[in-house]
C-alpha atoms as a PDB file:
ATOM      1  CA  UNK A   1      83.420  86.172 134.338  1.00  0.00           C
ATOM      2  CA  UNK A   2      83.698  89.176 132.550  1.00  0.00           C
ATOM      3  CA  UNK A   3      85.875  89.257 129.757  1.00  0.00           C
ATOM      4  CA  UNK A   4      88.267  92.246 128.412  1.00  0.00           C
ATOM      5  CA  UNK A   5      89.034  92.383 124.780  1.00  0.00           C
ATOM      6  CA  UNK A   6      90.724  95.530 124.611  1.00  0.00           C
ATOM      7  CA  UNK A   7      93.801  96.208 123.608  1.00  0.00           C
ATOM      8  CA  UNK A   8      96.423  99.639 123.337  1.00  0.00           C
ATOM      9  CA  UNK A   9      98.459  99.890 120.446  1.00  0.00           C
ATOM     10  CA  UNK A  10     100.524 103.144 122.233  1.00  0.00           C
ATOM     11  CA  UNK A  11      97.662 105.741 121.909  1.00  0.00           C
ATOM     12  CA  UNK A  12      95.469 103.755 119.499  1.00  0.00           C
ATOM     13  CA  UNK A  13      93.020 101.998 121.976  1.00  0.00           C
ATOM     14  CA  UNK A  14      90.871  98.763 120.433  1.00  0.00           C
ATOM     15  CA  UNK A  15      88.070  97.273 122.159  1.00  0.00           C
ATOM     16  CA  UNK A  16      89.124  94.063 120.628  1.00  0.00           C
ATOM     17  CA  UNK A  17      92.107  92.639 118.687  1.00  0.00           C
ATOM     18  CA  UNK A  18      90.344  92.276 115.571  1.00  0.00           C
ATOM     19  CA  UNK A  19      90.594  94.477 112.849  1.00  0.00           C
ATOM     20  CA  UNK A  20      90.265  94.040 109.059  1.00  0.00           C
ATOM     21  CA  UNK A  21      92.911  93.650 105.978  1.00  0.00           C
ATOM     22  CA  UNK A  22      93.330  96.256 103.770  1.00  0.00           C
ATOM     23  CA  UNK A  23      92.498  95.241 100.375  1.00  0.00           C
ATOM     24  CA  UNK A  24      90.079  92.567 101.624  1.00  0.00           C
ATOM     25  CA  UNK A  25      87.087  94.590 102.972  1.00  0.00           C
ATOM     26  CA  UNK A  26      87.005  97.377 100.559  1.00  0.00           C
ATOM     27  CA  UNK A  27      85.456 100.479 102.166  1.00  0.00           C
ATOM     28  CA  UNK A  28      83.929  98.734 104.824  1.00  0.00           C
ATOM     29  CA  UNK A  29      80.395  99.603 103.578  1.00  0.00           C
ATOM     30  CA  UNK A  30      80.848  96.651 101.043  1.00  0.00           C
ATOM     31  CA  UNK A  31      80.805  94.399 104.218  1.00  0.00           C
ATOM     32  CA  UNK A  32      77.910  96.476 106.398  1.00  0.00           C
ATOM     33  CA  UNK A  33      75.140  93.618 105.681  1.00  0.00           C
ATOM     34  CA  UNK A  34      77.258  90.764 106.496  1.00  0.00           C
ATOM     35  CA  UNK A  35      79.082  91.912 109.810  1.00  0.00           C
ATOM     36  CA  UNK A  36      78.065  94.650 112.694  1.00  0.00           C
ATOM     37  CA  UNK A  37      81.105  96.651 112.076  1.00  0.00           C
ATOM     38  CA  UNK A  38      80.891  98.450 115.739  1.00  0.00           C
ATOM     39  CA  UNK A  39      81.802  94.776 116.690  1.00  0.00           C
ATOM     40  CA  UNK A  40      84.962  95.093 115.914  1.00  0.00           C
ATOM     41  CA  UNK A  41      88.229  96.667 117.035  1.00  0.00           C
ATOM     42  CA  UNK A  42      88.500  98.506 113.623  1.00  0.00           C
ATOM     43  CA  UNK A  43      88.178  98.634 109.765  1.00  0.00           C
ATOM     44  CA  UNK A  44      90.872  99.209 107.519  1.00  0.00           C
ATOM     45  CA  UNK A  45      90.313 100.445 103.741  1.00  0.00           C
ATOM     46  CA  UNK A  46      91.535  99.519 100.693  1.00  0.00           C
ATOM     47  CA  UNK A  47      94.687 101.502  99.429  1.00  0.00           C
ATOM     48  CA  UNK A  48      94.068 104.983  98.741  1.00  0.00           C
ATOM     49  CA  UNK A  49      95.628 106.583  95.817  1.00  0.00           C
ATOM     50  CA  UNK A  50      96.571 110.557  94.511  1.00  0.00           C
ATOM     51  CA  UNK A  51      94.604 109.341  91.949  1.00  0.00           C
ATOM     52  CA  UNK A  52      92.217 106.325  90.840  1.00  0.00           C
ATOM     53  CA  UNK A  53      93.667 103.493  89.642  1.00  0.00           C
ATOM     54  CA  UNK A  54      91.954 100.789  87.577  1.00  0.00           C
ATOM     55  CA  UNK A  55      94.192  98.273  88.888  1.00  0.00           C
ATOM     56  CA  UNK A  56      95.902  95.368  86.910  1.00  0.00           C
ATOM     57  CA  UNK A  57      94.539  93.476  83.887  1.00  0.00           C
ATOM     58  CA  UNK A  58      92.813  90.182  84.611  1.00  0.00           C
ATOM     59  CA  UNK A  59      92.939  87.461  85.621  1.00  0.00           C
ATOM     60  CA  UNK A  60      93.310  89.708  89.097  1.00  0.00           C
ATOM     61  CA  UNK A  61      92.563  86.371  92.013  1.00  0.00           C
ATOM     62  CA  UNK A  62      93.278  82.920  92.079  1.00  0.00           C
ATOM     63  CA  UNK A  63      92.466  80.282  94.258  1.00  0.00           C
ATOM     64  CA  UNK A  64      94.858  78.048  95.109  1.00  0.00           C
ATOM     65  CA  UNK A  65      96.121  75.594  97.802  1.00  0.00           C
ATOM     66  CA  UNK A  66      95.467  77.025 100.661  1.00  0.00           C
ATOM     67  CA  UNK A  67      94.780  80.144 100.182  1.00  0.00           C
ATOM     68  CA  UNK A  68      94.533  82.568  97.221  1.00  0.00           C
ATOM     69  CA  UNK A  69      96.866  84.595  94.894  1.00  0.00           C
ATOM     70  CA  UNK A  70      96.237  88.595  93.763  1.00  0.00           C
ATOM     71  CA  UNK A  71      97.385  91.163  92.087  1.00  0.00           C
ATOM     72  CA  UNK A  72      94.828  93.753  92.028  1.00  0.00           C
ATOM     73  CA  UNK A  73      97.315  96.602  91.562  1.00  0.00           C
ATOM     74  CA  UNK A  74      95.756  98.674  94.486  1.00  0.00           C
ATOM     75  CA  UNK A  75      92.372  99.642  91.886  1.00  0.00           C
ATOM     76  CA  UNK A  76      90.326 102.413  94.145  1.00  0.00           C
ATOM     77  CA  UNK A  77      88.640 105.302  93.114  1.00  0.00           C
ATOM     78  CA  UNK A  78      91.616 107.763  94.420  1.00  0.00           C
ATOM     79  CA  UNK A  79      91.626 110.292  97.440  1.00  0.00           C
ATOM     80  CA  UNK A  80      88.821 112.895  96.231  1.00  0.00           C
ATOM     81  CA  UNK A  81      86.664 110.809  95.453  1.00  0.00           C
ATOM     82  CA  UNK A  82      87.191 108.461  98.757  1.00  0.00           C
ATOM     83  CA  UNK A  83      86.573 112.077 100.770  1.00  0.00           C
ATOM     84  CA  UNK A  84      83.543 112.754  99.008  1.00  0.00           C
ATOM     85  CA  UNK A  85      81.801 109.249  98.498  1.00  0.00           C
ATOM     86  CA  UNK A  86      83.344 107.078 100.853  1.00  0.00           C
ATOM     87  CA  UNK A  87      84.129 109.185 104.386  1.00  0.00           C
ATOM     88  CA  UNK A  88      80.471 109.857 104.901  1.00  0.00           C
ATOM     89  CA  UNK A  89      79.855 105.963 105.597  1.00  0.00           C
ATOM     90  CA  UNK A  90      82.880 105.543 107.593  1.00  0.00           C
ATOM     91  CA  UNK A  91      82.167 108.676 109.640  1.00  0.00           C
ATOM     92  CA  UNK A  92      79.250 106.934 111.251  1.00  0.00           C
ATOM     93  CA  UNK A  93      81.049 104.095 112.531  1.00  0.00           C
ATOM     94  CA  UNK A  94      82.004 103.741 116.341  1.00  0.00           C
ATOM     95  CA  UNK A  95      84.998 101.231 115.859  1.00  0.00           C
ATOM     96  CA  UNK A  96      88.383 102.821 114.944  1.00  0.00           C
ATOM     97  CA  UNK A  97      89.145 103.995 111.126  1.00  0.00           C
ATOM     98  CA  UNK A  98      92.620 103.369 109.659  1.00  0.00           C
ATOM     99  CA  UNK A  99      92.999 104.748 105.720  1.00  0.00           C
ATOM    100  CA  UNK A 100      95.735 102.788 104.159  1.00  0.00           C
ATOM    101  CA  UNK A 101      97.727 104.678 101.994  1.00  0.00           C
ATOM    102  CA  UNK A 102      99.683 104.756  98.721  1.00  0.00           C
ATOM    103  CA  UNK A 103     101.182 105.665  95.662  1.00  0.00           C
ATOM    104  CA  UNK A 104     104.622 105.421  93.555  1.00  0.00           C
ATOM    105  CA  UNK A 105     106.859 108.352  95.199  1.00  0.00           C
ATOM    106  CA  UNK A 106     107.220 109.802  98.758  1.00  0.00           C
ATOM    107  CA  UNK A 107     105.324 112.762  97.093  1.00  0.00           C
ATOM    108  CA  UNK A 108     102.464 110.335  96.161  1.00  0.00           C
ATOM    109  CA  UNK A 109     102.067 109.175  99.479  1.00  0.00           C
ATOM    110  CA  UNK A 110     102.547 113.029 101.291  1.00  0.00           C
ATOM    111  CA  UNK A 111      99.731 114.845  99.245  1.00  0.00           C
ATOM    112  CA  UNK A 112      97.242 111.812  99.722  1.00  0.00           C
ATOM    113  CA  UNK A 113      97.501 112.797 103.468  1.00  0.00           C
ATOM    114  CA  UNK A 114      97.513 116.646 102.466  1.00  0.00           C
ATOM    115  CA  UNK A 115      94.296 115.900 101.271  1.00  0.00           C
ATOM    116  CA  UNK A 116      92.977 113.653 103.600  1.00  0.00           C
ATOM    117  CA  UNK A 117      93.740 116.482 106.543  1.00  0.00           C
ATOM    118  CA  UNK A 118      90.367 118.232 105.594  1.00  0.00           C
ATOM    119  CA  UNK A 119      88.849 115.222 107.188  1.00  0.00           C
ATOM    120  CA  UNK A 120      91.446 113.725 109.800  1.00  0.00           C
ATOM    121  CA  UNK A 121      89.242 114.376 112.412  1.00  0.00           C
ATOM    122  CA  UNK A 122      87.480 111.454 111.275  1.00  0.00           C
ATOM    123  CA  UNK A 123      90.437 108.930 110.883  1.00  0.00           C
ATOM    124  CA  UNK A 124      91.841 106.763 113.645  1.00  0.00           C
ATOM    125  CA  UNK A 125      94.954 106.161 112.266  1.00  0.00           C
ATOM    126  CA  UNK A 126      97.029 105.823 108.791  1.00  0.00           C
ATOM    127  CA  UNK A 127      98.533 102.545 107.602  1.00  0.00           C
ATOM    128  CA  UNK A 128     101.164 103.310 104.925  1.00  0.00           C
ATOM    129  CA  UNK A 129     101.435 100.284 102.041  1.00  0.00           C
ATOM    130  CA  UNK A 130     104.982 100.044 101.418  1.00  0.00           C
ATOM    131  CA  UNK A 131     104.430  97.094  98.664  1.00  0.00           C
ATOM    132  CA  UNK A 132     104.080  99.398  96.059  1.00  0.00           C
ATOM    133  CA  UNK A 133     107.106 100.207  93.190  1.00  0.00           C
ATOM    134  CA  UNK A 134     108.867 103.283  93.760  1.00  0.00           C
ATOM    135  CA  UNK A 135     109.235 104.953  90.088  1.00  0.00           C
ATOM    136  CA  UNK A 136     111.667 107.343  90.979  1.00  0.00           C
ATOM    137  CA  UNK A 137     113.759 104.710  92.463  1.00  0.00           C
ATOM    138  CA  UNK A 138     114.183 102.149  89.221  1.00  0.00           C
ATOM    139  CA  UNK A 139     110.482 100.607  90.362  1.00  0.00           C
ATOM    140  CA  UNK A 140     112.532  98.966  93.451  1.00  0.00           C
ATOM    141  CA  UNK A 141     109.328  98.582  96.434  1.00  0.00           C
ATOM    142  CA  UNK A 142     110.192 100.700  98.886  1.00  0.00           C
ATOM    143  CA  UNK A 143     109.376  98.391 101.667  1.00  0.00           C
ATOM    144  CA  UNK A 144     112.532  96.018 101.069  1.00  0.00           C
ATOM    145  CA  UNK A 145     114.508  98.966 101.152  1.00  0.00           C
ATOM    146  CA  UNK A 146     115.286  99.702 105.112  1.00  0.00           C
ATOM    147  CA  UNK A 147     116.760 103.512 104.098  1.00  0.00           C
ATOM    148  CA  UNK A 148     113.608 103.957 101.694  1.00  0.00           C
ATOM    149  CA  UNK A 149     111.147 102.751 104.603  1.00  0.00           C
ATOM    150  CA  UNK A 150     112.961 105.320 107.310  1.00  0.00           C
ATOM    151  CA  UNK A 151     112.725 108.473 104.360  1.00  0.00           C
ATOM    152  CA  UNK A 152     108.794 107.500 104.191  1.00  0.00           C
ATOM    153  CA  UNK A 153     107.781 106.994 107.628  1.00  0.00           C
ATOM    154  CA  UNK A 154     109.866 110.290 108.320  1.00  0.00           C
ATOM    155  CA  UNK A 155     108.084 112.261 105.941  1.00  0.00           C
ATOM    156  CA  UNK A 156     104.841 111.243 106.594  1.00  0.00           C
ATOM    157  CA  UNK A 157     105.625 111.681 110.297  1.00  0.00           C
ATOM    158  CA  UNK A 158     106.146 115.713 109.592  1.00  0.00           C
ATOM    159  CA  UNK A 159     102.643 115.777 108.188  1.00  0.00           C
ATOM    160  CA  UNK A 160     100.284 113.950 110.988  1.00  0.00           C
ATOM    161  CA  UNK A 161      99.692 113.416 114.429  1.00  0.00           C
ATOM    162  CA  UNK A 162      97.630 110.489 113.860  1.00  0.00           C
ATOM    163  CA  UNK A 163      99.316 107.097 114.833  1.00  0.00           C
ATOM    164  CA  UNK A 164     101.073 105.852 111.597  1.00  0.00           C
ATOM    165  CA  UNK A 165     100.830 102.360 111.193  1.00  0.00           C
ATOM    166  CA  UNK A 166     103.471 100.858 108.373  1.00  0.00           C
ATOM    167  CA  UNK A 167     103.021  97.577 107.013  1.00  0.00           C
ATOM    168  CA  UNK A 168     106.092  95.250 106.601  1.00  0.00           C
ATOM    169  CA  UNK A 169     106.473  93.115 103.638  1.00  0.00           C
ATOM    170  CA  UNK A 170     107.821  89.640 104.374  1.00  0.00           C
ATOM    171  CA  UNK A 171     109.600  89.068 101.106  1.00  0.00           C
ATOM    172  CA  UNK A 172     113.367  90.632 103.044  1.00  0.00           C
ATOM    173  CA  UNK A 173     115.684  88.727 104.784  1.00  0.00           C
ATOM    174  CA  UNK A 174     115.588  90.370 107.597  1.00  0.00           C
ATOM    175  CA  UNK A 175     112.426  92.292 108.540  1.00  0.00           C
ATOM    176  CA  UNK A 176     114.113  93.796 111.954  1.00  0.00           C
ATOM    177  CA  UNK A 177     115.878  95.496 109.943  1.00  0.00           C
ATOM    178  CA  UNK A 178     112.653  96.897 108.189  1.00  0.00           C
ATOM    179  CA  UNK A 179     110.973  97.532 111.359  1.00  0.00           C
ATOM    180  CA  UNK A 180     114.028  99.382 113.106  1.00  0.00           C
ATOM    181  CA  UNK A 181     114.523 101.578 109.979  1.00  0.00           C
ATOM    182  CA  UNK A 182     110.361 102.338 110.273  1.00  0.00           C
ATOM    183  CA  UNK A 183     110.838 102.740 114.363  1.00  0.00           C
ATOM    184  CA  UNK A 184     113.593 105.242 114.310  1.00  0.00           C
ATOM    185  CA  UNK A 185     111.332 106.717 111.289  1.00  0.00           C
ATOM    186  CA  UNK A 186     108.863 107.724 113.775  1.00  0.00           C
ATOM    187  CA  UNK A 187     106.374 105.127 112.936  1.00  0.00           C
ATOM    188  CA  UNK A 188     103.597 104.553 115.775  1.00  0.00           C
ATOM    189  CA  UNK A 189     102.951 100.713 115.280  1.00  0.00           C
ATOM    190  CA  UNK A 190     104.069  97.979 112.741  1.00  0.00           C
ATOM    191  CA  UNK A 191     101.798  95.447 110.341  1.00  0.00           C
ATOM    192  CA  UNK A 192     102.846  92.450 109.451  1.00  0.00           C
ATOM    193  CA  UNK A 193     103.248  90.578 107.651  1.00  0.00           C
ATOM    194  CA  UNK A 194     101.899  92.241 103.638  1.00  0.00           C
ATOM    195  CA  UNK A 195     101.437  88.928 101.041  1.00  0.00           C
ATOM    196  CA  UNK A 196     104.211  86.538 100.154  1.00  0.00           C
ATOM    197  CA  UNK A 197     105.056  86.194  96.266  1.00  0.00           C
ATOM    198  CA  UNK A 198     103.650  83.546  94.450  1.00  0.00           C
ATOM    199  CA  UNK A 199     103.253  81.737  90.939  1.00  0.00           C
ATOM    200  CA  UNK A 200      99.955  79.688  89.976  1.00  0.00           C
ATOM    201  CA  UNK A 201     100.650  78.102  86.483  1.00  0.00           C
ATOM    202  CA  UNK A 202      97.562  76.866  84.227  1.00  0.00           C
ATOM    203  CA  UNK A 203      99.414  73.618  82.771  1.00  0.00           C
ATOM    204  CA  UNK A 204      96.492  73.393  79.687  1.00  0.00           C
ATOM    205  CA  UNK A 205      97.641  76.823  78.624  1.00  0.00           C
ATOM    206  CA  UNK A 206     101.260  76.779  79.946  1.00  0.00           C
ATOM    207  CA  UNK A 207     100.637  80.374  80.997  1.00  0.00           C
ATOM    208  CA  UNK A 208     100.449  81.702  83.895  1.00  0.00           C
ATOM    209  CA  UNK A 209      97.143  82.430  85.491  1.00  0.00           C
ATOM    210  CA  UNK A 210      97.622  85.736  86.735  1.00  0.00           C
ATOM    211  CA  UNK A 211      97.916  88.600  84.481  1.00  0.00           C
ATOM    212  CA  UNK A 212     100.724  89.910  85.888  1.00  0.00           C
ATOM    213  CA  UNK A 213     102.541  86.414  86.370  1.00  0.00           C
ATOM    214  CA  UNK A 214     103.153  86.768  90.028  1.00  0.00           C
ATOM    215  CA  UNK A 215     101.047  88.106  92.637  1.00  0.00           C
ATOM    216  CA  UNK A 216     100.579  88.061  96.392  1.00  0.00           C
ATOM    217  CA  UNK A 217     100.381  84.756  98.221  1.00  0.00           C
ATOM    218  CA  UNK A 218      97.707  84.831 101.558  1.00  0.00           C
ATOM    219  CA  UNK A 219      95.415  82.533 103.199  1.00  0.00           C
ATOM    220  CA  UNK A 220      96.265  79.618 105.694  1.00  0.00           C
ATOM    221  CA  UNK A 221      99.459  78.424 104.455  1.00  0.00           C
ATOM    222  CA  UNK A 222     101.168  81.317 105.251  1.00  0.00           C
ATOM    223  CA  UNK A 223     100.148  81.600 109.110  1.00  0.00           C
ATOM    224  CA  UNK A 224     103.364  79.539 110.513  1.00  0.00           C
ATOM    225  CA  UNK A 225     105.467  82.201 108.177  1.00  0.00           C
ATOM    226  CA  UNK A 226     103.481  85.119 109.548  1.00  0.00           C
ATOM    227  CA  UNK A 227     103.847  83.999 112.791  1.00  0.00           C
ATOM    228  CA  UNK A 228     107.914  83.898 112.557  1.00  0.00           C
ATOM    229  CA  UNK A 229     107.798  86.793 110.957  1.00  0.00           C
ATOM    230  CA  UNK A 230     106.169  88.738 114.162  1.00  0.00           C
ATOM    231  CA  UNK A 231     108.139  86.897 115.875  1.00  0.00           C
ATOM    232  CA  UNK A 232     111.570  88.357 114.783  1.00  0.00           C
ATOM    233  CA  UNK A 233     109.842  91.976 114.656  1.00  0.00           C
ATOM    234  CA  UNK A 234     108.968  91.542 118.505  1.00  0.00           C
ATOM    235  CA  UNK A 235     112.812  90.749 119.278  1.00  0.00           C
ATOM    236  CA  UNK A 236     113.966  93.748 117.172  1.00  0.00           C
ATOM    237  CA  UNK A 237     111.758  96.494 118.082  1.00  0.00           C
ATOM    238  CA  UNK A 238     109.585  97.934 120.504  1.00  0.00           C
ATOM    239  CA  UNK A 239     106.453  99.398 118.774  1.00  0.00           C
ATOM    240  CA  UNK A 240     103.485  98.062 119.205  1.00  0.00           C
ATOM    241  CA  UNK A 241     102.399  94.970 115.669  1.00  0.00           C
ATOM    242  CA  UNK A 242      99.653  94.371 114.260  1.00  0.00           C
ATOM    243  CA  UNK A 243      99.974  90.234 112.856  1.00  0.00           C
ATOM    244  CA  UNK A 244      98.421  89.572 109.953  1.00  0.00           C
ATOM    245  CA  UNK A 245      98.717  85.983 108.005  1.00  0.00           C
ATOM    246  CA  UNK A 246      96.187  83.094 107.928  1.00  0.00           C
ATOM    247  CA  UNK A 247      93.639  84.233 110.427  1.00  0.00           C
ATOM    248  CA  UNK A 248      90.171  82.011 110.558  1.00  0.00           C
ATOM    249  CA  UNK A 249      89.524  81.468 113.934  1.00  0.00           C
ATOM    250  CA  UNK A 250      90.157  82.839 117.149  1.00  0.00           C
ATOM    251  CA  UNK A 251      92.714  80.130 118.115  1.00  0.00           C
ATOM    252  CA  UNK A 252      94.871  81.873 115.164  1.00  0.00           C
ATOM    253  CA  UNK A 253      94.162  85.510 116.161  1.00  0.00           C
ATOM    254  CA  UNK A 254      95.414  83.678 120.245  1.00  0.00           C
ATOM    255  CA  UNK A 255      98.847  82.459 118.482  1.00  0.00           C
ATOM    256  CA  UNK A 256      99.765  86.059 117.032  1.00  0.00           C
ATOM    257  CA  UNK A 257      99.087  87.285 120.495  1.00  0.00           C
ATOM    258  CA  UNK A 258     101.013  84.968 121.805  1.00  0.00           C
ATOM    259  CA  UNK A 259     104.184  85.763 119.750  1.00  0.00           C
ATOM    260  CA  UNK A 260     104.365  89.682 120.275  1.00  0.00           C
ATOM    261  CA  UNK A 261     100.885  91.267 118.351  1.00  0.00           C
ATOM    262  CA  UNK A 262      98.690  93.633 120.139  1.00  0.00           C
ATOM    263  CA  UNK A 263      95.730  92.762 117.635  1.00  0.00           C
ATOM    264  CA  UNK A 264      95.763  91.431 114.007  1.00  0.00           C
ATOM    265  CA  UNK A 265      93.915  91.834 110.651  1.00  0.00           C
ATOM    266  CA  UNK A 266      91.743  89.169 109.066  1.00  0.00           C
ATOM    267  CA  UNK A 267      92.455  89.558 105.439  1.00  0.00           C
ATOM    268  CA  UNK A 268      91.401  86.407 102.763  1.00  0.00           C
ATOM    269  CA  UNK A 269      89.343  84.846 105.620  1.00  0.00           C
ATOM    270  CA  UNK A 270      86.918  87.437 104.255  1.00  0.00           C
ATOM    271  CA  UNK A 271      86.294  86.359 100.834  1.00  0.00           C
ATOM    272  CA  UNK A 272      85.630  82.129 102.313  1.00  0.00           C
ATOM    273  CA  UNK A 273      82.976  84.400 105.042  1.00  0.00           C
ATOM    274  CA  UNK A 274      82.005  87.762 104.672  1.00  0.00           C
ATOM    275  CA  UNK A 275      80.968  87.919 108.683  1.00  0.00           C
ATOM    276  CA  UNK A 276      84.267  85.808 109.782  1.00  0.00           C
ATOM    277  CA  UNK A 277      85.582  88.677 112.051  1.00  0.00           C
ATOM    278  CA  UNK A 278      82.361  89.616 113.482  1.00  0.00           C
ATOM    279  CA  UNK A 279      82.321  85.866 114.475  1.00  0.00           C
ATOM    280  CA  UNK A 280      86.027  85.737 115.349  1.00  0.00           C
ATOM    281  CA  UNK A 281      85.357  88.572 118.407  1.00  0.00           C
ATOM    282  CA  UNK A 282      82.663  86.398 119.495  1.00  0.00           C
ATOM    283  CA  UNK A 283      84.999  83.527 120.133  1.00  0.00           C
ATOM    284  CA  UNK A 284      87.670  85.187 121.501  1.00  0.00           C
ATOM    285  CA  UNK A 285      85.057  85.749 124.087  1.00  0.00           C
ATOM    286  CA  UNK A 286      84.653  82.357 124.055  1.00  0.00           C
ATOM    287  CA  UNK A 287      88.065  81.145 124.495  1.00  0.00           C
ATOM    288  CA  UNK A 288      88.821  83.287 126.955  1.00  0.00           C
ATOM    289  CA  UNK A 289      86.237  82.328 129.490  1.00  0.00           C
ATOM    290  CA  UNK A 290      87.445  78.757 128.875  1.00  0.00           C
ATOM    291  CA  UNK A 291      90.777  79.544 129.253  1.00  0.00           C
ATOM    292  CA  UNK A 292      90.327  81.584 132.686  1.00  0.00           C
ATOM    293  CA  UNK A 293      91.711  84.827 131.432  1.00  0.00           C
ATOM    294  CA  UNK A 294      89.841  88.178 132.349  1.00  0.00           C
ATOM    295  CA  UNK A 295      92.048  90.522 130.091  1.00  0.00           C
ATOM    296  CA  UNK A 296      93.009  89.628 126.476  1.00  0.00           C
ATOM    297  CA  UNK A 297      96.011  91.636 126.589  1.00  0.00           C
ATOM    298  CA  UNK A 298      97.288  89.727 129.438  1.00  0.00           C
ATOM    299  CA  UNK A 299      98.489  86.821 126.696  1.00  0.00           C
ATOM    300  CA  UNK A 300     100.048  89.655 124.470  1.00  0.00           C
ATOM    301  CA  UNK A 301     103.420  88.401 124.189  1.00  0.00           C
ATOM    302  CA  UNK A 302     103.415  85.596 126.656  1.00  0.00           C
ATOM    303  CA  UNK A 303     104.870  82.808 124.898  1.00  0.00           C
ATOM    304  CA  UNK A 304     107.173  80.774 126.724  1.00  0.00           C
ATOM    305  CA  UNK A 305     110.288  78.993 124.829  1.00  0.00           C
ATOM    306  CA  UNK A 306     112.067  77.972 128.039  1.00  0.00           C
END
């Protein structure tokens, strides 16, 4: 039987589900050795800045039960230099290029795609970070902020045609309310879910072990959370999501399908395997020739809970 991975994410077409994390796969040309990256349904990159960033003081990961903590503090090399040093790789790829985005104010985030319009023609999509602290706003993250998400995604939405992609932190009490505010912001498609906060406490030192205290939680234990989380997006809006959250295996990338996603990111998976998602389209293959279904898509949002 032949077997259909792709998948539509409105105008963004995938040949599979599988795409990578931002953060997790640097430029992509980091992972080149280790994984046929025309395999896949796309690549994300690491946050791009207006300018570099050296990121946070160490200790920067942590591995912990589970999964890992990080607070990297989006370190990159900043948008000239990705144009001139890192496009020319990604330009030569055949699977779909997203550039995540990011920065500290709206006007951060608006002349990192002013500058990135010189080579647009290149980029699949954008995928705005909404983790970051917004300085203008008393450092509150704009992405728990429903009014602050609808004022990016609008202003970002005046400056491309390219499908924008906005990633939803889970840390809110209500991420409908998130993805609405992004929706009637003229977003394209929805991520979720961004990392959860977490603590990791060396009890020798009674310090904590990241330099910044907290950091980002990701890894296995947070699938069943990630998977909610989708969950209650599906219910509140209609854009196509991207899950994200715990993904190893194929079974896992199946689930998020399940629940609402159109495709998903692998993210820490990564750092255990550096070919995981290579491996992870080969099993959806797999899976479903044993499960009888022709066209992947077909299980996109097919859960049953009557």
């Amino acid at each position: 039987m032949e077997i259909d991975l792709s998948v539509d994410l409105g105008s963004l077409n995938l040949a599979n589900p599988v795409l990578t994390a931002s953060g997790t796969f640097g430029y992509a040309q980091e992972f080149s050795e280790f994984v046929n990256l025309n395999r896949l349904g796309g690549v994300v990159t690491k946050s791009i800045t207006r300018y570099p960033r050296p990121g946070n003081p160490p200790h920067r990961i942590v591995e912990v039960s589970c999964g890992m903590l990080n607070s990297i503090g989006l370190a990159n090399v900043g948008v000239d230099a990705f144009i001139r040093e890192k496009m020319p790789f990604l330009r030569t790829l055949q699977c779909r290029k997203i550039v995540n985005i990011a920065g500290e104010c709206i006007e951060d985030y608006v002349a990192v795609l002013e500058k990135l319009a010189s080579v647009e023609e290149d980029i699949d999509a954008y995928e705005v970070n909404l983790s970051c602290p917004n300085v203008k706003e008393g450092g509150r993250t704009f992405g728990k902020d429903p009014e602050q998400v609808f004022k990016m995604t609008r202003a970002l939405r005046q400056m491309t045609g390219k499908p924008l992609i906005v990633k939803l932190t889970p840390n809110v009490s209500d991420i409908g309310e998130l993805g609405k505010a992004a929706e009637e912001g003229g977003a394209d498609i929805l991520s979720a879910v961004n990392t959860f906060v977490g603590l990791a406490v060396d009890v020798e030192r009674r310090r904590p072990i990241l330099g910044t205290v907290t950091g980002g939680f990701s890894g296995p234990a947070i699938k069943p959370l990630a998977l909610a989380k989708v969950w209650e997006l599906r219910q509140a809006v209609d854009l196509p999501i991207i899950g994200i959250g715990g993904i190893f295996r194929a079974n896992d990338v199946l689930e998020f399908l399940l629940v609402g996603a159109s495709a998903v990111q692998v993210g820490t998976a990564n750092f255990v395997d550096p070919s995981i998602s290579e491996k992870i389209v080969d099993e959806l293959e797999q899976s479903c020739r044993r499960m009888g279904i022709s066209r992947i898509r077909d299980l996109i949002g097919a859960l049953e809970t009557t």
